[in-house]
C-alpha atoms as a PDB file:
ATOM      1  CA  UNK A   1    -124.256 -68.001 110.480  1.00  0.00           C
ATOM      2  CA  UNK A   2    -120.512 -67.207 110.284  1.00  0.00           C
ATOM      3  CA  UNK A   3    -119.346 -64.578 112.742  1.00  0.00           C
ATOM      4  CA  UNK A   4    -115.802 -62.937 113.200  1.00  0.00           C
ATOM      5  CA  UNK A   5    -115.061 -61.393 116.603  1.00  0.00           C
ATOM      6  CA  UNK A   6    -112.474 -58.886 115.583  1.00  0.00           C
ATOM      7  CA  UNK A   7    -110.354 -56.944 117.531  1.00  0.00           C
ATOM      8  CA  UNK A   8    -107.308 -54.870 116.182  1.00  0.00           C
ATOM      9  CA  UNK A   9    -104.037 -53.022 117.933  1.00  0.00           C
ATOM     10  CA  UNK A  10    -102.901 -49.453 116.208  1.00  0.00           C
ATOM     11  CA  UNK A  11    -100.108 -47.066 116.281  1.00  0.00           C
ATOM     12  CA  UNK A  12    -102.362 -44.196 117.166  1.00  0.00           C
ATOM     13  CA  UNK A  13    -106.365 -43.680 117.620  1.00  0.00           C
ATOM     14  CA  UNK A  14    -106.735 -41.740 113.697  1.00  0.00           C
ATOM     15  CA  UNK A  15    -106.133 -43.880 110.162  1.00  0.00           C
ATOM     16  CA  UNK A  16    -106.268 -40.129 109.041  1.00  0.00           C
ATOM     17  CA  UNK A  17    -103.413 -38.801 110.492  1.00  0.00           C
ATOM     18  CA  UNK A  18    -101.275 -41.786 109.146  1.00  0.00           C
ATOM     19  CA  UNK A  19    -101.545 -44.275 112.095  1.00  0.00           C
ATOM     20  CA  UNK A  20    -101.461 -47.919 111.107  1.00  0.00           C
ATOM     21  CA  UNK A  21    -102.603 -51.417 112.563  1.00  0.00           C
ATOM     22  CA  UNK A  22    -100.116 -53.017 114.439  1.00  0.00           C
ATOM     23  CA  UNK A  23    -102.068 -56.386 115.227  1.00  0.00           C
ATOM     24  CA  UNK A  24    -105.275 -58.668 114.332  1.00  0.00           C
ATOM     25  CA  UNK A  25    -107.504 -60.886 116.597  1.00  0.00           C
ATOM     26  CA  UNK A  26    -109.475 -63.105 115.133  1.00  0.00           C
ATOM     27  CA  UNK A  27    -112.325 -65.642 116.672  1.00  0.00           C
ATOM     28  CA  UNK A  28    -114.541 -67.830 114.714  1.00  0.00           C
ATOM     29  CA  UNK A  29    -118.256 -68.196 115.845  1.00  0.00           C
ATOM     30  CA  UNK A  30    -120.600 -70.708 114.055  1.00  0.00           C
ATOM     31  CA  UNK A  31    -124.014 -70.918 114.666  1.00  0.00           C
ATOM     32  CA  UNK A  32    -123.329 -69.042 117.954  1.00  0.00           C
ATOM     33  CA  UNK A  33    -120.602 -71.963 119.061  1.00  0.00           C
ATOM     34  CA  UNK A  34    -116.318 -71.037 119.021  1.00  0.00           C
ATOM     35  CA  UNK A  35    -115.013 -73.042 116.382  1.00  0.00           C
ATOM     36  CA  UNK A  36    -111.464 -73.124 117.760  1.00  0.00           C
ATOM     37  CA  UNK A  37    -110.627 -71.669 114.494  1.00  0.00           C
ATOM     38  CA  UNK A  38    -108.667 -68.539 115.130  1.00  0.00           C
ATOM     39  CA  UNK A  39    -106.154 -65.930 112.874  1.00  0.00           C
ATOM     40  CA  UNK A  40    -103.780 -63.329 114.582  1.00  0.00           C
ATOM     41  CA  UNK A  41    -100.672 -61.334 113.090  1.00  0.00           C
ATOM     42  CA  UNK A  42     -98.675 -58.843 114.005  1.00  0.00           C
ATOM     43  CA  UNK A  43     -97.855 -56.460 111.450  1.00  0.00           C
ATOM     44  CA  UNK A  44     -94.804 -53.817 110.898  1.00  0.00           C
ATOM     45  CA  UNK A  45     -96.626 -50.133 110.317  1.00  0.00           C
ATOM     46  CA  UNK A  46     -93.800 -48.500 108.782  1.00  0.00           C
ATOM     47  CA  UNK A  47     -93.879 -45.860 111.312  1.00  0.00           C
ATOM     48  CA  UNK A  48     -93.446 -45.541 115.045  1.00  0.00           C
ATOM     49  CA  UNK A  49     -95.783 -46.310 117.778  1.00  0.00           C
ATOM     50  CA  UNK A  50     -96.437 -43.594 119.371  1.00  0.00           C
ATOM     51  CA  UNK A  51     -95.810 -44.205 123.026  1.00  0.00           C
ATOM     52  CA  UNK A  52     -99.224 -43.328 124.411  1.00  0.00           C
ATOM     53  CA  UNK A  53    -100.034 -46.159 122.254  1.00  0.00           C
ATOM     54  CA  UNK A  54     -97.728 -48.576 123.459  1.00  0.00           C
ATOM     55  CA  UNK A  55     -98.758 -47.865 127.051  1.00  0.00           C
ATOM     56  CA  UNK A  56    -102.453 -49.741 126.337  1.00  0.00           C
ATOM     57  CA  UNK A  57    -100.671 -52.694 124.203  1.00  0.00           C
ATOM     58  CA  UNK A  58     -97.464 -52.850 125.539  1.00  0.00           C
ATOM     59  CA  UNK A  59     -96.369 -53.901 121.809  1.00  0.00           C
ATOM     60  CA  UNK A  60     -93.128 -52.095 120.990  1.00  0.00           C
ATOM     61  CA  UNK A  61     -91.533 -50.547 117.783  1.00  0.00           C
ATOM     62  CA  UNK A  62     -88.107 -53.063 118.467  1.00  0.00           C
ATOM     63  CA  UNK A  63     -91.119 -55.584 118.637  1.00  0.00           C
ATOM     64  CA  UNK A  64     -92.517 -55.097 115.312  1.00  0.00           C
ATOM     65  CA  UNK A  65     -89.573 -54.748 113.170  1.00  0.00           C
ATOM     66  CA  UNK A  66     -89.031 -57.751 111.779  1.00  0.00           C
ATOM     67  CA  UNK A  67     -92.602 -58.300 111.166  1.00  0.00           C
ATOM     68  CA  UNK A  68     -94.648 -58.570 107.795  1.00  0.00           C
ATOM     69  CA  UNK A  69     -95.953 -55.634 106.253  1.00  0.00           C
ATOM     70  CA  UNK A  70     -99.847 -55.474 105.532  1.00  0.00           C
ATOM     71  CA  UNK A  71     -99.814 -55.554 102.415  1.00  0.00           C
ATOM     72  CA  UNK A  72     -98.270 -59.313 103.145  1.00  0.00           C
ATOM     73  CA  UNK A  73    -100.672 -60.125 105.092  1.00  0.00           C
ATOM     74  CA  UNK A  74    -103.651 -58.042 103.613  1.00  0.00           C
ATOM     75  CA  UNK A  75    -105.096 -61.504 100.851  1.00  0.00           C
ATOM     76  CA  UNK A  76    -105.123 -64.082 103.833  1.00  0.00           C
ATOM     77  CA  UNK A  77    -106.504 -61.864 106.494  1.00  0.00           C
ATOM     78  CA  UNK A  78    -109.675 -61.243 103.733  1.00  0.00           C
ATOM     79  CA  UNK A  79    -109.886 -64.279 103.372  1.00  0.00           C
ATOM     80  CA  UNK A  80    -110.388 -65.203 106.831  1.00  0.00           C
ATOM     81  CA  UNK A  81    -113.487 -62.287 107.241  1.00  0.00           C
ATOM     82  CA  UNK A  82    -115.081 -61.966 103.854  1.00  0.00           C
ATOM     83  CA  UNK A  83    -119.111 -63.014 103.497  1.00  0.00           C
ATOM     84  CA  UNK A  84    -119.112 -63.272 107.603  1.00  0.00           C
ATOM     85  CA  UNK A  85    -120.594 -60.997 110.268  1.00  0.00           C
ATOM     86  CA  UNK A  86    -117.889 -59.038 111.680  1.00  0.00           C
ATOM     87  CA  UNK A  87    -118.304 -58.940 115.784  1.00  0.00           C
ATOM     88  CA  UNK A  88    -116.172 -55.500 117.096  1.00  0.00           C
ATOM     89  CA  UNK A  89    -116.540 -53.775 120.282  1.00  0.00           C
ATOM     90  CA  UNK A  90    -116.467 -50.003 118.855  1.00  0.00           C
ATOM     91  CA  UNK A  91    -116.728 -50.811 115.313  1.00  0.00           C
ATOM     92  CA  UNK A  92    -116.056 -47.656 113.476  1.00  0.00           C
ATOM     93  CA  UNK A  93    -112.427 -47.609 114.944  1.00  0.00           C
ATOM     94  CA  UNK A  94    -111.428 -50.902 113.659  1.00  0.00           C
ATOM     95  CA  UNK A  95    -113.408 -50.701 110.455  1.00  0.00           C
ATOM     96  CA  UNK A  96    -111.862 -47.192 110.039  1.00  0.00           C
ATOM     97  CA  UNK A  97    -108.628 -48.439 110.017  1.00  0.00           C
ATOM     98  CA  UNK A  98    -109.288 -51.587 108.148  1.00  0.00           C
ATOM     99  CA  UNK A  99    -110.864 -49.581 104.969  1.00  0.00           C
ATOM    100  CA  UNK A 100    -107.653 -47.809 105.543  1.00  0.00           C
ATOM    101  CA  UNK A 101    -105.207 -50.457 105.112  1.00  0.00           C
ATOM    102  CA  UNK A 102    -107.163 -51.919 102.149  1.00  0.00           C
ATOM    103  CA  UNK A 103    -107.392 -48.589 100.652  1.00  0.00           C
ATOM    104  CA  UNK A 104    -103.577 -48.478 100.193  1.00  0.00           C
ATOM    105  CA  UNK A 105    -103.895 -51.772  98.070  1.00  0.00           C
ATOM    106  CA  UNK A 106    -105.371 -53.015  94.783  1.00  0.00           C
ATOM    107  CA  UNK A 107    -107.835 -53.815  94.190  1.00  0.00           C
ATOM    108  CA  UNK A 108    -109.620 -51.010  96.774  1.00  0.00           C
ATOM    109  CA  UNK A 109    -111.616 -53.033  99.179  1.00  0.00           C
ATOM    110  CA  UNK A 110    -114.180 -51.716 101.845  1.00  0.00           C
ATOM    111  CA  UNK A 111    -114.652 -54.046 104.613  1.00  0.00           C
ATOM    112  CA  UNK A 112    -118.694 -53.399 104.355  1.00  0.00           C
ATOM    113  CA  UNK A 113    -118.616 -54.374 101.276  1.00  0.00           C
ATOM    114  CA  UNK A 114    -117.645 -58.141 102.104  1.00  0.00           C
ATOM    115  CA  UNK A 115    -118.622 -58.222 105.356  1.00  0.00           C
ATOM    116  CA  UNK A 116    -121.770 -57.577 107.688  1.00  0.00           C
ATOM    117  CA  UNK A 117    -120.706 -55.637 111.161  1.00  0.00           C
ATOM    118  CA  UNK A 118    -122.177 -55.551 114.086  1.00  0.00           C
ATOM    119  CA  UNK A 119    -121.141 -53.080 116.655  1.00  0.00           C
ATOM    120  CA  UNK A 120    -121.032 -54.876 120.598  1.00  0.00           C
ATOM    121  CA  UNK A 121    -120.700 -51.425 122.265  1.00  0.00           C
ATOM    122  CA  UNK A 122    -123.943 -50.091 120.889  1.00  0.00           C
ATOM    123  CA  UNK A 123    -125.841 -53.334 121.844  1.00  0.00           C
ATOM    124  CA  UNK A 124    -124.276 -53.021 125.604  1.00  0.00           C
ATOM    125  CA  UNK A 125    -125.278 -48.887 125.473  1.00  0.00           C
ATOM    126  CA  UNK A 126    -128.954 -50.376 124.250  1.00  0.00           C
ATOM    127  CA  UNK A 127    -128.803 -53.053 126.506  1.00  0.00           C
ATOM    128  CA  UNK A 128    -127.407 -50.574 129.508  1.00  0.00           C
ATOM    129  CA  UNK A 129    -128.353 -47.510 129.006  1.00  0.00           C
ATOM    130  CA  UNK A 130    -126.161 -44.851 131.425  1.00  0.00           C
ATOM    131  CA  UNK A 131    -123.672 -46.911 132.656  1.00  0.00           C
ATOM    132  CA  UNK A 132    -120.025 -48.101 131.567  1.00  0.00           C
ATOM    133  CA  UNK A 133    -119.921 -50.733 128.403  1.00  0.00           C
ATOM    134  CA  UNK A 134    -116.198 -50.971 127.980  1.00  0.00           C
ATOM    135  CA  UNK A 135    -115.029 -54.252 127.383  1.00  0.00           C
ATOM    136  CA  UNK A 136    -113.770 -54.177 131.229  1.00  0.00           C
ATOM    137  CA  UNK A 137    -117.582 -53.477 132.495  1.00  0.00           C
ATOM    138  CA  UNK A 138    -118.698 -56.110 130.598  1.00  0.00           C
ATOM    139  CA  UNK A 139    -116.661 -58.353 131.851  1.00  0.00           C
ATOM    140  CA  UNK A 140    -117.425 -57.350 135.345  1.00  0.00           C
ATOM    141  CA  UNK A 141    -120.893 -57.425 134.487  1.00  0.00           C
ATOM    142  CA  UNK A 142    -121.358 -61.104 132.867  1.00  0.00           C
ATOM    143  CA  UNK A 143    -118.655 -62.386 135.110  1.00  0.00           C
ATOM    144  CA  UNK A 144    -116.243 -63.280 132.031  1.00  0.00           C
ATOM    145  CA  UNK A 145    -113.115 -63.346 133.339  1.00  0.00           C
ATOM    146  CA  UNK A 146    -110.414 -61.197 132.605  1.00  0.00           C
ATOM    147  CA  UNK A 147    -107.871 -61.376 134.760  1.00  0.00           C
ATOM    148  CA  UNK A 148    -105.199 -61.926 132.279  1.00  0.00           C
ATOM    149  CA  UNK A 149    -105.879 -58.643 130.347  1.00  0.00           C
ATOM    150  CA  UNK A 150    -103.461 -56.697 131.791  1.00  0.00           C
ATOM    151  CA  UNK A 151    -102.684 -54.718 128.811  1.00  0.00           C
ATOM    152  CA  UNK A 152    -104.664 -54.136 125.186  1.00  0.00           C
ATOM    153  CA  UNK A 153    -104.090 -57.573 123.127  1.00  0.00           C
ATOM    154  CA  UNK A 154    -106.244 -58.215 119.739  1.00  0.00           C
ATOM    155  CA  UNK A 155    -106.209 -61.614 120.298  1.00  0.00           C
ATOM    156  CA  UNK A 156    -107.208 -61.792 124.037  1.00  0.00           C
ATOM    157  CA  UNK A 157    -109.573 -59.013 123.537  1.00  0.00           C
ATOM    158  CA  UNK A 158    -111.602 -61.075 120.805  1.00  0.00           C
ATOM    159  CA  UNK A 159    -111.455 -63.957 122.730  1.00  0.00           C
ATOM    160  CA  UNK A 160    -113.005 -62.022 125.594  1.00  0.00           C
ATOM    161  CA  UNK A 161    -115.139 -60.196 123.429  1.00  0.00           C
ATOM    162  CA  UNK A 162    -116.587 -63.366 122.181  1.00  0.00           C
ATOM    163  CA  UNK A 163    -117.777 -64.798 125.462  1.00  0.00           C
ATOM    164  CA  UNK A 164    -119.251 -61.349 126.423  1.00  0.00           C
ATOM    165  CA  UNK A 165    -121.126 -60.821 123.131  1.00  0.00           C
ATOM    166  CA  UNK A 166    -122.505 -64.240 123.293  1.00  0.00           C
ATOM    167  CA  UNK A 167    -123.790 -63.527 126.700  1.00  0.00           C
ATOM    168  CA  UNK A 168    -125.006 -59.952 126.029  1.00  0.00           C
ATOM    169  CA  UNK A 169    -127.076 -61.271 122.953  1.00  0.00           C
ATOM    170  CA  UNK A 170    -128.565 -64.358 124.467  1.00  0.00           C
ATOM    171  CA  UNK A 171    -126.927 -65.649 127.506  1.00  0.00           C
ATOM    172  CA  UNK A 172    -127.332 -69.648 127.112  1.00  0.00           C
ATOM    173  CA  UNK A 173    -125.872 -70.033 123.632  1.00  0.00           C
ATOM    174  CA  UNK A 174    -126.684 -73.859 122.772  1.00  0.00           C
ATOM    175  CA  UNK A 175    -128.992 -76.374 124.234  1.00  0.00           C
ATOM    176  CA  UNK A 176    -127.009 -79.361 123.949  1.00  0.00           C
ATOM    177  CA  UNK A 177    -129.662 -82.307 123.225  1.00  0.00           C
ATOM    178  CA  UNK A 178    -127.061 -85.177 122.411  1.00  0.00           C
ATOM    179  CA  UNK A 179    -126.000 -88.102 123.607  1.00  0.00           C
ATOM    180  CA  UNK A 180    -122.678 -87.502 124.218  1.00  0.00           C
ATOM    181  CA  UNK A 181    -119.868 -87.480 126.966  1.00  0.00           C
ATOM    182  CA  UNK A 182    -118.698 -84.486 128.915  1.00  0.00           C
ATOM    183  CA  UNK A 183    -115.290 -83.768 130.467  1.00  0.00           C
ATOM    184  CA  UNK A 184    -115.921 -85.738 133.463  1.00  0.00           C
ATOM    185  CA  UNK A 185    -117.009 -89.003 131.414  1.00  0.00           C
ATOM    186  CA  UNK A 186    -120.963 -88.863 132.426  1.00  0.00           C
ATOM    187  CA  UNK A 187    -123.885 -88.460 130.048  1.00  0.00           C
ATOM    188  CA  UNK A 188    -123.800 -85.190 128.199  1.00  0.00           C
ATOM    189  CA  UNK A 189    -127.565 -83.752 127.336  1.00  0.00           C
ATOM    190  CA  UNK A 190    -130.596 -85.279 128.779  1.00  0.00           C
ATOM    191  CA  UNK A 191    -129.788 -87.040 132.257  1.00  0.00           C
ATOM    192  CA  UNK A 192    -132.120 -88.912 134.070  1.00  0.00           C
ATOM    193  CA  UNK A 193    -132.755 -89.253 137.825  1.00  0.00           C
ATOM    194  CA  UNK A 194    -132.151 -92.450 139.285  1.00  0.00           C
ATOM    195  CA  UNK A 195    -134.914 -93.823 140.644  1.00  0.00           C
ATOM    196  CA  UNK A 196    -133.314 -94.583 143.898  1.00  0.00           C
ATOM    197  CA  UNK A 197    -133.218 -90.939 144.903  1.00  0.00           C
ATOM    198  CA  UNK A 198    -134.397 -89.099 147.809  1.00  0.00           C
ATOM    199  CA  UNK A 199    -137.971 -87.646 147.501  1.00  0.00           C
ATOM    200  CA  UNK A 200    -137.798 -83.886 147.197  1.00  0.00           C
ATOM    201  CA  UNK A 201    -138.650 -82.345 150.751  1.00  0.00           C
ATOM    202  CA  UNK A 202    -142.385 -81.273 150.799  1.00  0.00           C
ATOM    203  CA  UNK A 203    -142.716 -77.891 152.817  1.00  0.00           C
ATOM    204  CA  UNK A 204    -146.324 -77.046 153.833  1.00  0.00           C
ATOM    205  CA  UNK A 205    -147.883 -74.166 155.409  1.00  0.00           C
ATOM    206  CA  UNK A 206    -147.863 -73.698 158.856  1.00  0.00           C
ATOM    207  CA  UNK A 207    -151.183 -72.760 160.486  1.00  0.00           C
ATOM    208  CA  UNK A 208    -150.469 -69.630 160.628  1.00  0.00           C
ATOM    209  CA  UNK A 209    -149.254 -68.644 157.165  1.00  0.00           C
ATOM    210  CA  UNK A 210    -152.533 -70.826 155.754  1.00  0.00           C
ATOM    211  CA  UNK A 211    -154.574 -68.548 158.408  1.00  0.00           C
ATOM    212  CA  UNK A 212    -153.588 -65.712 156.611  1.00  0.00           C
ATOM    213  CA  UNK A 213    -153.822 -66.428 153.216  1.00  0.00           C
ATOM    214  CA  UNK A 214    -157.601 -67.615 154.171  1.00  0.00           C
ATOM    215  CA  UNK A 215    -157.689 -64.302 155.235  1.00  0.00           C
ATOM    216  CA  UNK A 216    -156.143 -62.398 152.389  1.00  0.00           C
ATOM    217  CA  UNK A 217    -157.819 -64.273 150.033  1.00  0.00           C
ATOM    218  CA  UNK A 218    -161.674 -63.525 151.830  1.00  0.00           C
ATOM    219  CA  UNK A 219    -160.230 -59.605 150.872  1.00  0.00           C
ATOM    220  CA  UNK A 220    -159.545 -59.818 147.975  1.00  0.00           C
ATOM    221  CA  UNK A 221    -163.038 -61.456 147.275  1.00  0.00           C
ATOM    222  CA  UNK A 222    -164.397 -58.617 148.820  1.00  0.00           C
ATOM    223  CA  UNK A 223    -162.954 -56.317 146.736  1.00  0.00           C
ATOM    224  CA  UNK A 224    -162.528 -58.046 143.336  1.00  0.00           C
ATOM    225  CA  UNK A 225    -165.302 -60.983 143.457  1.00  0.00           C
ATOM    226  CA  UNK A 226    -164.538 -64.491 142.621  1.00  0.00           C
ATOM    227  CA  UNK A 227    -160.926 -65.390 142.358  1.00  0.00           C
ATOM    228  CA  UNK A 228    -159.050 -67.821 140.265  1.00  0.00           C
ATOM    229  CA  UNK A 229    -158.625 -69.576 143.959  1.00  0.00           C
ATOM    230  CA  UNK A 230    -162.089 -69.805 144.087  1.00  0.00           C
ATOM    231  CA  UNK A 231    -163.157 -71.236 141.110  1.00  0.00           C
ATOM    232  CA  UNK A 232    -160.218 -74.457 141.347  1.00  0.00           C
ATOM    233  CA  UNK A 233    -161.791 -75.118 144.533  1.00  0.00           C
ATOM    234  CA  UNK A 234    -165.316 -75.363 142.869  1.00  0.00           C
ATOM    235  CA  UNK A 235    -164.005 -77.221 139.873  1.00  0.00           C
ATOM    236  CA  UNK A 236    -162.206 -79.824 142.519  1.00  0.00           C
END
């Protein structure tokens, strides 16, 4: 499966009062596995940022001047998310101002109409019930690392977003079975032991502890009749 982890910067928080994306985020996901393929733009909204805005993102009106328009952008960018499984933390915001965009151009397009969407911050509220699922929290929570978001990015965000879905869904993503190399030039996938290795430390029961388990166990006999214990030692 072909997944998109989206993430998108605006001039405002409402499409409907005439605020505008600013910048797109883009990660691939294959099979649950980055790709390394990746597409980001800035975009000129034809309006100002309102500063509240530009607070969270830190991208600036001087900033965005000289870049494209998104109706330049708008082919290439569906290109990049149509028939995949869009992956957005909060998905009506984005998608609302998506179907916006597109709605200014022909032909019309509606993002849900090319694209599956799954929402990350109702899976965390499912998952978490009661407590914070901003993107923050999750990283917090997984242990992603996010020390570099000091302000709103699309691109950053997705890339964060990406690790924490991944995690939130399923936590080990791949099981790698091959016979490859890793970073450090050893075997990658199935390593053996070598045979010259220690034995693994055998720790027995002192006689105390195996005093009262004899003890426990004669209990629960008592109370519940023949025990698993008891028939293995019959069957031995």
């Amino acid at each position: 499966m072909r997944q998109i982890v989206l993430d998108t910067e605006t001039t405002g928080i409402d499409p409907a009062e005439g605020h505008r994306i600013i910048e797109i985020g883009c990660v691939e996901l294959m099979e649950r596995q980055t790709t390394g393929r990746h597409y980001h733009v800035y975009v000129n909204p034809g309006r100002e940022v309102e500063a509240e805005a530009i607070t969270v993102h830190g991208i600036t009106n001087e900033f965005l001047a000289d870049k494209p328009r998104f109706a330049d952008i708008a082919d290439e960018f569906f290109d990049f998310i149509q028939g995949a499984e869009l992956v957005i933390h909060n998905a009506a915001f984005d998608i609302g101002f998506m179907d916006s965009e597109f709605g200014r151009l022909k032909p019309v397009r509606k993002t849900a109409d090319h694209c599956g969407v799954v929402d990350s911050l109702a899976i965390a509220r499912k998952k978490h019930p009661g407590q914070k699922n901003s993107l923050d929290a999750l990283c917090k929570r997984y242990g992603v690392d996010n020390s570099s978001r000091d302000l709103h990015g699309a691109l950053l965000d997705a890339e964060i977003l990406a690790e924490v879905y991944l995690l939130l869904t399923g936590g080990q993503t791949a099981l790698s079975l091959d016979a490859g190399s890793d970073e450090a030039g050893g075997q990658a996938g199935i390593r053996r032991l070598a045979a010259d290795r220690k034995p693994l430390a055998v720790v027995r029961a002192s006689n105390e502890e195996a005093t009262a388990h004899e003890e426990f166990m004669a209990l629960l006999a008592k109370k519940a009749g023949k025990t698993v214990w008891d028939r293995l030692a019959t069957e031995e």
